[in-house]
PDB file of N, CA and C in Angstrom:
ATOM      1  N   UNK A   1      74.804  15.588-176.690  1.00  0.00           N
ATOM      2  CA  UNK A   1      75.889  16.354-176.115  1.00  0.00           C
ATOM      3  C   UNK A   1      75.570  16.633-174.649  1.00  0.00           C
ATOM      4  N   UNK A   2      76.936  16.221-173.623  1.00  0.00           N
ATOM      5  CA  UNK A   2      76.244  16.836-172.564  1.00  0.00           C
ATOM      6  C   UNK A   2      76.332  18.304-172.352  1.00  0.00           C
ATOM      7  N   UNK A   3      76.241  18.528-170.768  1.00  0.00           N
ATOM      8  CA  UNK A   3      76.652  20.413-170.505  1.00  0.00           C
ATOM      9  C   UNK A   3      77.252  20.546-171.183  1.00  0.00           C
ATOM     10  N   UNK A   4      77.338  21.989-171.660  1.00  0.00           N
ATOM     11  CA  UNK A   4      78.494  22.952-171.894  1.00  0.00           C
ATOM     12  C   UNK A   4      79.310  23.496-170.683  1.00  0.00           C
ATOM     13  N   UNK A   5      80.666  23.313-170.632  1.00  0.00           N
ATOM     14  CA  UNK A   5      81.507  23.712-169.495  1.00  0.00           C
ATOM     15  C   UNK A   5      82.124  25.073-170.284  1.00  0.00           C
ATOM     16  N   UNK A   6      83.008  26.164-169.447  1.00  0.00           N
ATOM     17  CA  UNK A   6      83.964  26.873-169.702  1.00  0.00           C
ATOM     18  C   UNK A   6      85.226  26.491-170.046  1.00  0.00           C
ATOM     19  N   UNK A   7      86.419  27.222-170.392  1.00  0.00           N
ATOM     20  CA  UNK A   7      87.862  26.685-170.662  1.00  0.00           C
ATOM     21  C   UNK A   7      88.158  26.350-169.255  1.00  0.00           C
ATOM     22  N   UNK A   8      88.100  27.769-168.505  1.00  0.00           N
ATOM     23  CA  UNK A   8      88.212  27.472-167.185  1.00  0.00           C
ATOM     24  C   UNK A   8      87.756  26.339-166.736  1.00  0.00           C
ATOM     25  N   UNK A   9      86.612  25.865-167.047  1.00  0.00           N
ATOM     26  CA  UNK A   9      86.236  24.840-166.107  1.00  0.00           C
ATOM     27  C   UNK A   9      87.531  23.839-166.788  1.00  0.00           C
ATOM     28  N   UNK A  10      87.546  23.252-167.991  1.00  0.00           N
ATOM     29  CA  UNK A  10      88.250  22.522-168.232  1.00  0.00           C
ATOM     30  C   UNK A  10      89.835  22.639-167.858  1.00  0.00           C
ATOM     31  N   UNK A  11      90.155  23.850-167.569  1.00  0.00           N
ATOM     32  CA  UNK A  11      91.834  23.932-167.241  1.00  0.00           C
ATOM     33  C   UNK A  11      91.802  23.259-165.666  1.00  0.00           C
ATOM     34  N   UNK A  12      90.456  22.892-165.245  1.00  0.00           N
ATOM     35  CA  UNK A  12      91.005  22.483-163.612  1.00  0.00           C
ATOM     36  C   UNK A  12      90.867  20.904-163.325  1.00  0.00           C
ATOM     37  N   UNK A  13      90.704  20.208-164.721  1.00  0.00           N
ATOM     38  CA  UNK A  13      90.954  18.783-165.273  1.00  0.00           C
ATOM     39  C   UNK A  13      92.350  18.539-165.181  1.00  0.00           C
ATOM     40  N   UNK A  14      92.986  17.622-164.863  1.00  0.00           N
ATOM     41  CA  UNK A  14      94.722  17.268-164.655  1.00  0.00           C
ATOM     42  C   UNK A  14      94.626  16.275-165.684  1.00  0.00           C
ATOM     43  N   UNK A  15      95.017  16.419-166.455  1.00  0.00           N
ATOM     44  CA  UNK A  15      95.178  15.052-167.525  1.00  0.00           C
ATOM     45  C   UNK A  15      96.546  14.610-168.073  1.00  0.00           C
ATOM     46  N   UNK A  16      96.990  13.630-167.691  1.00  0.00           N
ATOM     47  CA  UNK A  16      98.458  13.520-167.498  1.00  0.00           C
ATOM     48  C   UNK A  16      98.808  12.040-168.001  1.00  0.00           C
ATOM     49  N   UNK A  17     100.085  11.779-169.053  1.00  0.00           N
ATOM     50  CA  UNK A  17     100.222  10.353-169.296  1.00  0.00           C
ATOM     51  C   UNK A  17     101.390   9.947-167.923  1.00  0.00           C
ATOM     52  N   UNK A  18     101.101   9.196-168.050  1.00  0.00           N
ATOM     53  CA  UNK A  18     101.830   7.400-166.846  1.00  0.00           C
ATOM     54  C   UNK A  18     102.129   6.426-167.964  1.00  0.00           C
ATOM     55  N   UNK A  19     102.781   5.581-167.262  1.00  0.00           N
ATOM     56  CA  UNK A  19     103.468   4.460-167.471  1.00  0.00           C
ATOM     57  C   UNK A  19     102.733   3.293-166.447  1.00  0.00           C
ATOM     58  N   UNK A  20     101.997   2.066-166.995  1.00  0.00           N
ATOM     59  CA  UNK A  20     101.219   1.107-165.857  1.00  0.00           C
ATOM     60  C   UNK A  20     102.735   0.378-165.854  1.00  0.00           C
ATOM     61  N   UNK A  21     103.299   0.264-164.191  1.00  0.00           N
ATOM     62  CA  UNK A  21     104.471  -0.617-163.786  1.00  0.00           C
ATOM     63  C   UNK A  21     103.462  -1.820-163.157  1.00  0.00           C
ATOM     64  N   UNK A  22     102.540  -1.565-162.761  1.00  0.00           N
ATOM     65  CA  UNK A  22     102.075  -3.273-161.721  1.00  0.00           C
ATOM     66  C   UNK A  22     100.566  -3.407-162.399  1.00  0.00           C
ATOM     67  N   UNK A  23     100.386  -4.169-162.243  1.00  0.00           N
ATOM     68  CA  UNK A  23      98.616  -4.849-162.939  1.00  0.00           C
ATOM     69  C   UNK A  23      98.609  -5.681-161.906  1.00  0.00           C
ATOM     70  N   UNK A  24      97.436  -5.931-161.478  1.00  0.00           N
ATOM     71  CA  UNK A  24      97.064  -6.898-160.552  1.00  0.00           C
ATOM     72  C   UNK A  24      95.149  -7.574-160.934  1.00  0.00           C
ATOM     73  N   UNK A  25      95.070  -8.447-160.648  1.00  0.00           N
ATOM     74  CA  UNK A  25      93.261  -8.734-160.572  1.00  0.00           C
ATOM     75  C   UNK A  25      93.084  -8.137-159.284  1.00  0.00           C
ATOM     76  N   UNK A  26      91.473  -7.893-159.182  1.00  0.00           N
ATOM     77  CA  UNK A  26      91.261  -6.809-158.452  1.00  0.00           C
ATOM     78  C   UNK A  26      89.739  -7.820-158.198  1.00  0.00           C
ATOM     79  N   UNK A  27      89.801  -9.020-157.510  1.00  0.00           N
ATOM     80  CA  UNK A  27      88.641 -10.202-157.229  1.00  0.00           C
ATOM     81  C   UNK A  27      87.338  -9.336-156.429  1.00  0.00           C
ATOM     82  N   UNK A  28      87.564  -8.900-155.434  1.00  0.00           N
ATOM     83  CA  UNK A  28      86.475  -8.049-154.787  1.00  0.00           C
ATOM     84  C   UNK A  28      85.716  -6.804-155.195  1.00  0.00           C
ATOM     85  N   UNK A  29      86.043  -6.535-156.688  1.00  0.00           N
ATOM     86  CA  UNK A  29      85.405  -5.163-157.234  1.00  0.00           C
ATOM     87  C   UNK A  29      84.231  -5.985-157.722  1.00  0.00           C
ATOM     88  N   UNK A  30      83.331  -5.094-158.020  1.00  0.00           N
ATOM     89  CA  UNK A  30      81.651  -5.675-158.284  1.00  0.00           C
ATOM     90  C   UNK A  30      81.968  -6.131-159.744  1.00  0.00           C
ATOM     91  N   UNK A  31      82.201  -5.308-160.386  1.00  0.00           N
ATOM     92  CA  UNK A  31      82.311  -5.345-162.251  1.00  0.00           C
ATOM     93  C   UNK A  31      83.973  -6.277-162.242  1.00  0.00           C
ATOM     94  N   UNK A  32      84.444  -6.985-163.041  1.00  0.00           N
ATOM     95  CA  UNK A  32      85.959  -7.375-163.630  1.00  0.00           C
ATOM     96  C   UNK A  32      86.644  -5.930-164.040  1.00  0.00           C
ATOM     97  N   UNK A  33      87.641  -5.815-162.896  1.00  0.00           N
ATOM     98  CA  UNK A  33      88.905  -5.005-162.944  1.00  0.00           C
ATOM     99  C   UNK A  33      90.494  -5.194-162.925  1.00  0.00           C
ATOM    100  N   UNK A  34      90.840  -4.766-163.398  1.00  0.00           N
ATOM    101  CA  UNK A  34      92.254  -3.806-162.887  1.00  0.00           C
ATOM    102  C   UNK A  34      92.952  -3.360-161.800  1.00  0.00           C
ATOM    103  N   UNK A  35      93.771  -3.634-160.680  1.00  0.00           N
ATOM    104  CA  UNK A  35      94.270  -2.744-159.934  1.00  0.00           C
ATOM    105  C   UNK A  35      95.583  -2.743-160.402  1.00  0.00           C
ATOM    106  N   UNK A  36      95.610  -1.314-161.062  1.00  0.00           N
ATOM    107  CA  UNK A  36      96.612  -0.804-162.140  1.00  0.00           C
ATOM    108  C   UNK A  36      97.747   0.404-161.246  1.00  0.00           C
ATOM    109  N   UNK A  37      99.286   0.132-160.796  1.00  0.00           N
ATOM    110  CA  UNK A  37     100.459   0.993-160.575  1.00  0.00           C
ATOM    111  C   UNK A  37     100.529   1.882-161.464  1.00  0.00           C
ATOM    112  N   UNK A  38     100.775   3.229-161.644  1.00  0.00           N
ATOM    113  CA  UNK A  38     100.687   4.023-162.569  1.00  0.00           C
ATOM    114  C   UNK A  38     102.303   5.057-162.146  1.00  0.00           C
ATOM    115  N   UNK A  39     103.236   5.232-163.103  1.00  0.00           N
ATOM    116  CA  UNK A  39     104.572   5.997-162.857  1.00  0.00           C
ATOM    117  C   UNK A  39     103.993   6.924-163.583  1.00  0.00           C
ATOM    118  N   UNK A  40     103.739   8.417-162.692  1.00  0.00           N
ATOM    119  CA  UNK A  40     103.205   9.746-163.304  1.00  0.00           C
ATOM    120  C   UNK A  40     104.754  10.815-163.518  1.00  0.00           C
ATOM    121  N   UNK A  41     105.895  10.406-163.345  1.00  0.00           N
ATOM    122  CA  UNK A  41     107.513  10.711-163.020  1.00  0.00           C
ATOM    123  C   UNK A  41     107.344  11.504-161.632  1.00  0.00           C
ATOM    124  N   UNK A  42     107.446  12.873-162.020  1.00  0.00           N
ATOM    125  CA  UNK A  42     107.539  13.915-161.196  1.00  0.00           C
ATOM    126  C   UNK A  42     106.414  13.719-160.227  1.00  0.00           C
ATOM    127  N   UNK A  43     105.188  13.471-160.170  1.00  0.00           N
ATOM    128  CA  UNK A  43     104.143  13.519-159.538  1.00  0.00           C
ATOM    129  C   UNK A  43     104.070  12.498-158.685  1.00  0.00           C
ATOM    130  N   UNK A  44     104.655  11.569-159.024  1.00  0.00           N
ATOM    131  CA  UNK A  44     104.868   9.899-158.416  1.00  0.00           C
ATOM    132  C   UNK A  44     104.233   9.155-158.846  1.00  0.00           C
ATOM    133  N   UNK A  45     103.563   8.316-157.706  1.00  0.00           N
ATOM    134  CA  UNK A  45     103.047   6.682-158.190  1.00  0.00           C
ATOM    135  C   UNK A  45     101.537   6.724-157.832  1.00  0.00           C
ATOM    136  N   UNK A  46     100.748   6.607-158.401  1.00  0.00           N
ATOM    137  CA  UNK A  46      99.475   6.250-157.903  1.00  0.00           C
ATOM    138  C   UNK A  46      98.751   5.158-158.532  1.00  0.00           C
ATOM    139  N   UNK A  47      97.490   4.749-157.813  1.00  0.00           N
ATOM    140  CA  UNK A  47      96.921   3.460-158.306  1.00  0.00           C
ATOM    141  C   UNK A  47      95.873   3.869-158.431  1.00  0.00           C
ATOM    142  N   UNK A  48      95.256   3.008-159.553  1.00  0.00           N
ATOM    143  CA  UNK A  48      93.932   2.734-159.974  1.00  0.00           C
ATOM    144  C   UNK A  48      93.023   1.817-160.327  1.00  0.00           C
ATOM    145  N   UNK A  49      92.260   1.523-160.527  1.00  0.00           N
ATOM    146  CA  UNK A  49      90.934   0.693-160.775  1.00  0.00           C
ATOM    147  C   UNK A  49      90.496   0.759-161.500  1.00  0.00           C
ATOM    148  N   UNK A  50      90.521   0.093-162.706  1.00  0.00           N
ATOM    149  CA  UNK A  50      90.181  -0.140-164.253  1.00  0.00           C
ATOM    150  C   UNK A  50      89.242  -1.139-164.551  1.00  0.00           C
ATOM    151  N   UNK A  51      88.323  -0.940-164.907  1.00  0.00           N
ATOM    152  CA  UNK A  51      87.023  -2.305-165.739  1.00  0.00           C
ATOM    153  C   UNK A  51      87.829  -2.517-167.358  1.00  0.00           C
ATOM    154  N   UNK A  52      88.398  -2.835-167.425  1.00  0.00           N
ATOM    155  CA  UNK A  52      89.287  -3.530-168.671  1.00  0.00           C
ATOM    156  C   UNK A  52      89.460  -4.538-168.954  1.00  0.00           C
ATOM    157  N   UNK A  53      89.007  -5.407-168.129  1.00  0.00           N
ATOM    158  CA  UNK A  53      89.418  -6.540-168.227  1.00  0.00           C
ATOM    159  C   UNK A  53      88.980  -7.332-169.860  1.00  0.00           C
ATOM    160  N   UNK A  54      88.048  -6.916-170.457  1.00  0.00           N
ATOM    161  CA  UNK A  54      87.568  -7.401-171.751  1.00  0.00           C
ATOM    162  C   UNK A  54      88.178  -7.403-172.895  1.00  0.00           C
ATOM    163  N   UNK A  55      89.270  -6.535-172.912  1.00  0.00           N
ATOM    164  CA  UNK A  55      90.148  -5.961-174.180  1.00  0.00           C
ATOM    165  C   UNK A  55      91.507  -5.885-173.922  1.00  0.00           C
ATOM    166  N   UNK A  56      91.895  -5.972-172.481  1.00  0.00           N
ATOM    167  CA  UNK A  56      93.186  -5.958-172.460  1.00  0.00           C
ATOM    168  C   UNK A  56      93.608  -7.485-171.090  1.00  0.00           C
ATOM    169  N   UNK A  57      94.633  -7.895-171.211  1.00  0.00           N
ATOM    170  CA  UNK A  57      95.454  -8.958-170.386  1.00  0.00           C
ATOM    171  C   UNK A  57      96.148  -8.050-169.394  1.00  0.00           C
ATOM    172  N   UNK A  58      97.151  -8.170-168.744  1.00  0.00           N
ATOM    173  CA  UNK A  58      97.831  -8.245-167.888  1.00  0.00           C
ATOM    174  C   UNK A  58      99.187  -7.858-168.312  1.00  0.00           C
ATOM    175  N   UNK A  59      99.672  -8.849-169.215  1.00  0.00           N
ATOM    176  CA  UNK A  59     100.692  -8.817-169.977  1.00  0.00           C
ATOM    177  C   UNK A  59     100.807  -7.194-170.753  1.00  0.00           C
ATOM    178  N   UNK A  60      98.929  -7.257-171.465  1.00  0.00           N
ATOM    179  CA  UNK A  60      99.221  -5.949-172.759  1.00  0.00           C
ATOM    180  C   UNK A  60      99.219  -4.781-171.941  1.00  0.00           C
ATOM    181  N   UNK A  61      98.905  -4.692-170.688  1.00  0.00           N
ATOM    182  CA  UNK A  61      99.242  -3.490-170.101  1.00  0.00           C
ATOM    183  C   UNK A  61     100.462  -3.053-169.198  1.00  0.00           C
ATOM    184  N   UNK A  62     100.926  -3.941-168.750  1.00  0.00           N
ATOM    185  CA  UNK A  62     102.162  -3.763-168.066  1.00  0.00           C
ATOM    186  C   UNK A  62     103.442  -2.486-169.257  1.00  0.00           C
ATOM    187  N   UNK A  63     103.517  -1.769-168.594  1.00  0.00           N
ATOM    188  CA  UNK A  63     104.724  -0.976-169.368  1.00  0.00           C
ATOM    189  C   UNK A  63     103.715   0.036-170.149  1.00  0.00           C
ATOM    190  N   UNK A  64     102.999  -0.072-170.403  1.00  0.00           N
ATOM    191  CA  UNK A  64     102.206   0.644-171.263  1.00  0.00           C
ATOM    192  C   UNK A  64     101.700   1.908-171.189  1.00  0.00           C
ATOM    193  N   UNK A  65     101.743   3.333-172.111  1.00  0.00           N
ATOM    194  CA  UNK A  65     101.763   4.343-171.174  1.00  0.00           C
ATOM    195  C   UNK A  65     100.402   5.113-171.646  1.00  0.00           C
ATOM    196  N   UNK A  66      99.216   6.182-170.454  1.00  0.00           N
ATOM    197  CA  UNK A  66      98.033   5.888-170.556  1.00  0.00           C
ATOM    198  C   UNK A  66      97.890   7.366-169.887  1.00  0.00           C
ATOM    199  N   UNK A  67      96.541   7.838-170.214  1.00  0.00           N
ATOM    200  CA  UNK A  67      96.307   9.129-170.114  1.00  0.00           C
ATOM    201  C   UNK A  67      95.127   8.794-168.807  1.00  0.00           C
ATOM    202  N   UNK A  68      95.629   9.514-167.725  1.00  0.00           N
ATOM    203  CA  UNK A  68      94.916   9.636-166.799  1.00  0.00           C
ATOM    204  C   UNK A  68      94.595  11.018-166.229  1.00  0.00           C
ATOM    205  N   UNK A  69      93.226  10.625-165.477  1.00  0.00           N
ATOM    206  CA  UNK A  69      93.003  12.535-164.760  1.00  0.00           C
ATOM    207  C   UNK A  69      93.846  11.930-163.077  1.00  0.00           C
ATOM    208  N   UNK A  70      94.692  13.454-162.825  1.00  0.00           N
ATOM    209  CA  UNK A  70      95.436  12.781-161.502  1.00  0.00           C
ATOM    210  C   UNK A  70      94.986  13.686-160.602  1.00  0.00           C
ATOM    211  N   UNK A  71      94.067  14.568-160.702  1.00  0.00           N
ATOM    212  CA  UNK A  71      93.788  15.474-159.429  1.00  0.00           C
ATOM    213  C   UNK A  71      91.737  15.390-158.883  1.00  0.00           C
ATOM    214  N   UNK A  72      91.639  14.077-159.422  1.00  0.00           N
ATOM    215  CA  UNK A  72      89.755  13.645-158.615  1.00  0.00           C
ATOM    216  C   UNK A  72      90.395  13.601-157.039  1.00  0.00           C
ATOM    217  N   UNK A  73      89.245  13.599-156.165  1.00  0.00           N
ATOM    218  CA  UNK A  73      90.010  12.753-154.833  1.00  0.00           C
ATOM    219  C   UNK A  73      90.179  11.608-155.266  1.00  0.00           C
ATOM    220  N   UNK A  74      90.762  10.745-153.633  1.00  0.00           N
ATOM    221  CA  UNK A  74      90.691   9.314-153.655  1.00  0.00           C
ATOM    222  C   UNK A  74      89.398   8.787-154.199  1.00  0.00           C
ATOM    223  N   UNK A  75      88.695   7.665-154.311  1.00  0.00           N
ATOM    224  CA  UNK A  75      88.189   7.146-154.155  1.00  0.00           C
ATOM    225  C   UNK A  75      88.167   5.403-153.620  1.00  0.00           C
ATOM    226  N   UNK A  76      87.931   5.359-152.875  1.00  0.00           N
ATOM    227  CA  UNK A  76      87.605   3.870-152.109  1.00  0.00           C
ATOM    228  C   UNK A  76      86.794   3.139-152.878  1.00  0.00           C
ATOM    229  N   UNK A  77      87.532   1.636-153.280  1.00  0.00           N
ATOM    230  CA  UNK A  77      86.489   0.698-154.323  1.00  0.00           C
ATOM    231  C   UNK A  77      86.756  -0.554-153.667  1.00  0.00           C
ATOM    232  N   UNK A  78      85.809  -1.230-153.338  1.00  0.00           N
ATOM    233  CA  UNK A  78      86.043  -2.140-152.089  1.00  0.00           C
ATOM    234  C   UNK A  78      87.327  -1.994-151.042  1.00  0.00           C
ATOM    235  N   UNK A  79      88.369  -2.841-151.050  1.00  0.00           N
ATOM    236  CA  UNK A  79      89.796  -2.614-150.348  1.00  0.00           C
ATOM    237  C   UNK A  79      90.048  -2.009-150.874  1.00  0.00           C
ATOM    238  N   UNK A  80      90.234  -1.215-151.771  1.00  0.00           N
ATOM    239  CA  UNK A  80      91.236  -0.339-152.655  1.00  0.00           C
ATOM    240  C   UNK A  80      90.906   0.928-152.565  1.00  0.00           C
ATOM    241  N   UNK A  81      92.233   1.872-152.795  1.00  0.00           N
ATOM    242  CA  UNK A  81      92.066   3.437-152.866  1.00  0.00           C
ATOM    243  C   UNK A  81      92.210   3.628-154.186  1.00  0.00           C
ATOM    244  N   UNK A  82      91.445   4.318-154.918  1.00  0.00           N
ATOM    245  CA  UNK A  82      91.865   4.545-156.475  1.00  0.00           C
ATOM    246  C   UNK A  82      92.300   6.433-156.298  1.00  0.00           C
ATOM    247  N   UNK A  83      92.968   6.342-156.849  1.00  0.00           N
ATOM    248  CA  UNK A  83      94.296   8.051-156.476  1.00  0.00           C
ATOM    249  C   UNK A  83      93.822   8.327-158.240  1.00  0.00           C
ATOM    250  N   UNK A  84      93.243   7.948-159.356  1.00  0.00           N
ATOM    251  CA  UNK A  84      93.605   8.702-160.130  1.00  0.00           C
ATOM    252  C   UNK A  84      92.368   7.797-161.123  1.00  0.00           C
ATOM    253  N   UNK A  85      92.037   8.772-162.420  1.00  0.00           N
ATOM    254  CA  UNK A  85      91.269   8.272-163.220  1.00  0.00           C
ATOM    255  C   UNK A  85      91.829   7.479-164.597  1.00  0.00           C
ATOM    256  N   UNK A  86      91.673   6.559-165.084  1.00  0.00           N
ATOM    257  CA  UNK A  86      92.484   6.188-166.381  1.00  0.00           C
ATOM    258  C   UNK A  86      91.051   6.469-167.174  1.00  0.00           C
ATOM    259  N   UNK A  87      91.596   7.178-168.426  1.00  0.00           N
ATOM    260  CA  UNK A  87      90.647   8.026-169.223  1.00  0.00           C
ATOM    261  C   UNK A  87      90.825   6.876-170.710  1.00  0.00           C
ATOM    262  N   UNK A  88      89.494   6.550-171.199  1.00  0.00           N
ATOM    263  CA  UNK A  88      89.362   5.824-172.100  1.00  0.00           C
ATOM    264  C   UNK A  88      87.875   5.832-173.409  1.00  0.00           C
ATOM    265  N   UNK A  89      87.958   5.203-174.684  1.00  0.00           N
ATOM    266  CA  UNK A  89      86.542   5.417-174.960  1.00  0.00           C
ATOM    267  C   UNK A  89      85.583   4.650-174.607  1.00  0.00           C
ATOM    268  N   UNK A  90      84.809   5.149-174.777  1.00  0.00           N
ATOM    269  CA  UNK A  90      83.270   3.665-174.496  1.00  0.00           C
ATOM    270  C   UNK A  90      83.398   3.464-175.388  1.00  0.00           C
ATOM    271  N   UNK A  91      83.020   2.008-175.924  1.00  0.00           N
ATOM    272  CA  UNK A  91      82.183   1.581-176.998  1.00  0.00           C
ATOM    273  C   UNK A  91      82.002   0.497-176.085  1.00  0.00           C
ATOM    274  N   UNK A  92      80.231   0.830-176.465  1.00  0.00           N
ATOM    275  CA  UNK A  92      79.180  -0.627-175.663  1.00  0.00           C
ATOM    276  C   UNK A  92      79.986  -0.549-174.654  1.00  0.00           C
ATOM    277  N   UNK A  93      80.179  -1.789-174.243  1.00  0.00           N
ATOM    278  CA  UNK A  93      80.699  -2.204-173.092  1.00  0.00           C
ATOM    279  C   UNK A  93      81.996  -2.148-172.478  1.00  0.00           C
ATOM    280  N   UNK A  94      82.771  -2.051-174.133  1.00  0.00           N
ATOM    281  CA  UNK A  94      84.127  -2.055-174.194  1.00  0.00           C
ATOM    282  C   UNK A  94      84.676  -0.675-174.079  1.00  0.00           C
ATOM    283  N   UNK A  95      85.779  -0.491-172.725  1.00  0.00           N
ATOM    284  CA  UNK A  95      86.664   0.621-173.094  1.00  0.00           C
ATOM    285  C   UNK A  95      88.016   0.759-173.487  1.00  0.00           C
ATOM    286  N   UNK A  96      88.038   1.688-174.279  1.00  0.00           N
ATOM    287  CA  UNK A  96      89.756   1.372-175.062  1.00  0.00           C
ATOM    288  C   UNK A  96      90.358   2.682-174.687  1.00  0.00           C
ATOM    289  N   UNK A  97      91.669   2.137-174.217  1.00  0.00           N
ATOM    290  CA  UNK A  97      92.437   2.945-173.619  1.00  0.00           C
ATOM    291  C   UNK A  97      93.157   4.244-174.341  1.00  0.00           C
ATOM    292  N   UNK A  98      92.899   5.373-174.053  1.00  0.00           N
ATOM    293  CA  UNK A  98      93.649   6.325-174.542  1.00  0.00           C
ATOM    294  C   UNK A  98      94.955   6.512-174.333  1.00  0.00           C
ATOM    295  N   UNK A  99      95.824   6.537-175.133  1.00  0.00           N
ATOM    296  CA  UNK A  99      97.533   6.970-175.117  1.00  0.00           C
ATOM    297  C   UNK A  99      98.101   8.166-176.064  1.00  0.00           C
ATOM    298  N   UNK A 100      99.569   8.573-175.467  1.00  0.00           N
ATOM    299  CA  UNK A 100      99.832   9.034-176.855  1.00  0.00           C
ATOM    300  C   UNK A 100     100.251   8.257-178.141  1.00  0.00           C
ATOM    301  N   UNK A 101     100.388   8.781-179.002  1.00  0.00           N
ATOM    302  CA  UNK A 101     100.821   8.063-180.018  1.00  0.00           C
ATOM    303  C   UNK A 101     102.401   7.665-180.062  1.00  0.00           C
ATOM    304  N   UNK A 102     103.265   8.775-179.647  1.00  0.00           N
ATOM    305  CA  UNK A 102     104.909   8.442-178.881  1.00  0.00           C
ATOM    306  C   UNK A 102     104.703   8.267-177.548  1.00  0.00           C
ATOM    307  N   UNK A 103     106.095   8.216-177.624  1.00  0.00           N
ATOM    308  CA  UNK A 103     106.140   7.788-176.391  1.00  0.00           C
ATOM    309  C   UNK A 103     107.002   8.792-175.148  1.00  0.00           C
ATOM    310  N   UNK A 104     106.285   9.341-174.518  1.00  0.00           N
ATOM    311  CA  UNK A 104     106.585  10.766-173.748  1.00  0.00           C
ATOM    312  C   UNK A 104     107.112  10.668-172.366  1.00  0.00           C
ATOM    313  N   UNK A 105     107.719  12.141-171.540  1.00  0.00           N
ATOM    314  CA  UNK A 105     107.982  11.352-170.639  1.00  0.00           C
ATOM    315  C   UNK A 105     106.718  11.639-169.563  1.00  0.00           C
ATOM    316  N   UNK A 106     106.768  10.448-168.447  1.00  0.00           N
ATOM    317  CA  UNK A 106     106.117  10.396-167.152  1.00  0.00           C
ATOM    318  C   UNK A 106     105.724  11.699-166.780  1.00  0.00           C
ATOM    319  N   UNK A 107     104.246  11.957-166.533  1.00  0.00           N
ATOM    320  CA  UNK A 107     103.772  13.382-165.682  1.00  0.00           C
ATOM    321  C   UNK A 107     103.719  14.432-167.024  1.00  0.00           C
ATOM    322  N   UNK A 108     103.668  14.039-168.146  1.00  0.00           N
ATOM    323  CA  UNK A 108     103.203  15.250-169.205  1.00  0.00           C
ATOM    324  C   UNK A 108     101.663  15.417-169.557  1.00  0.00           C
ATOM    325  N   UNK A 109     102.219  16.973-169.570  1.00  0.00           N
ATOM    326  CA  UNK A 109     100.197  17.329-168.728  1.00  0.00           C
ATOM    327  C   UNK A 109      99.451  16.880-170.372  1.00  0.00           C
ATOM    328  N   UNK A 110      98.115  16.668-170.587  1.00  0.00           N
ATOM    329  CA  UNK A 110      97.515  16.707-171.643  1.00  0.00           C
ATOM    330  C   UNK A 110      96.790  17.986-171.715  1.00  0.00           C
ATOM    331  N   UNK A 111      96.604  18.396-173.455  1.00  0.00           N
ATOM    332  CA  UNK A 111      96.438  19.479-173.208  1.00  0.00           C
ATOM    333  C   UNK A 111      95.159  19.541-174.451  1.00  0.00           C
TER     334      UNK A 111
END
C-alpha cells in the first residue's frame, strides 16, 4: 500500500470522463504511444499521451469514453503538451483503460 492521503487531499484530484474524438501515433515519444483528443463537454478539449498502444488500436479508441485527471499541469512529452491524465490499471506491462460502465455526459466529475 502506498501513503495514506486525507479526503481532502483526494477532493483536489479532478477526475472526469471524456470522449477520445482524435487518436494519432505519437513516433517521437520514447515508450509506443497515443496522442489522444479528449471532449471533456463543458471543460473543453484537451490532449494527451497514452502508452496503450499494446491493447488498444486506433480504431478501438476513437469515440470511446475514458476517465481522466484534468487539473495536473501541462506536461511536455517530446513535441507534445499533454493537458490531462488518462487514468487506467496496470497489469505488467499492460494498461487497461478505465470507463464508465454507461455512457455519461462529457465533463462528469468522478467521484
Amino acid at each position: 500500500m502506498s501513503n495514506t492521503i486525507t479526503f481532502e487531499d483526494f477532493t483536489k484530484v479532478d477526475l472526469r470522463v471524456g470522449t477520445i474524438i482524435e487518436v494519432n501515433d505519437f513516433p517521437k515519444a520514447r515508450q509506443p504511444a497515443y496522442q489522444l483528443t479528449i471532449d471533456f463537454g463543458d471543460l473543453g478539449i484537451k490532449k494527451s499521451s497514452a502508452q496503450i498502444t499494446t491493447l488498444y488500436t486506433k480504431e478501438d479508441l476513437l469515440h470511446r469514453q475514458i476517465v481522466a485527471t484534468v487539473n495536473f499541469p501541462k506536461k511536455q512529452i517530446a513535441n507534445f503538451m499533454s493537458e490531462c491524465l488518462v487514468m487506467g490499471a496496470v497489469n505488467g506491462n499492460d494498461v487497461i483503460l478505465l470507463k464508465p460502465e454507461q455512457k455519461v455526459k462529457n465533463g462528469t466529475p468522478v467521484a
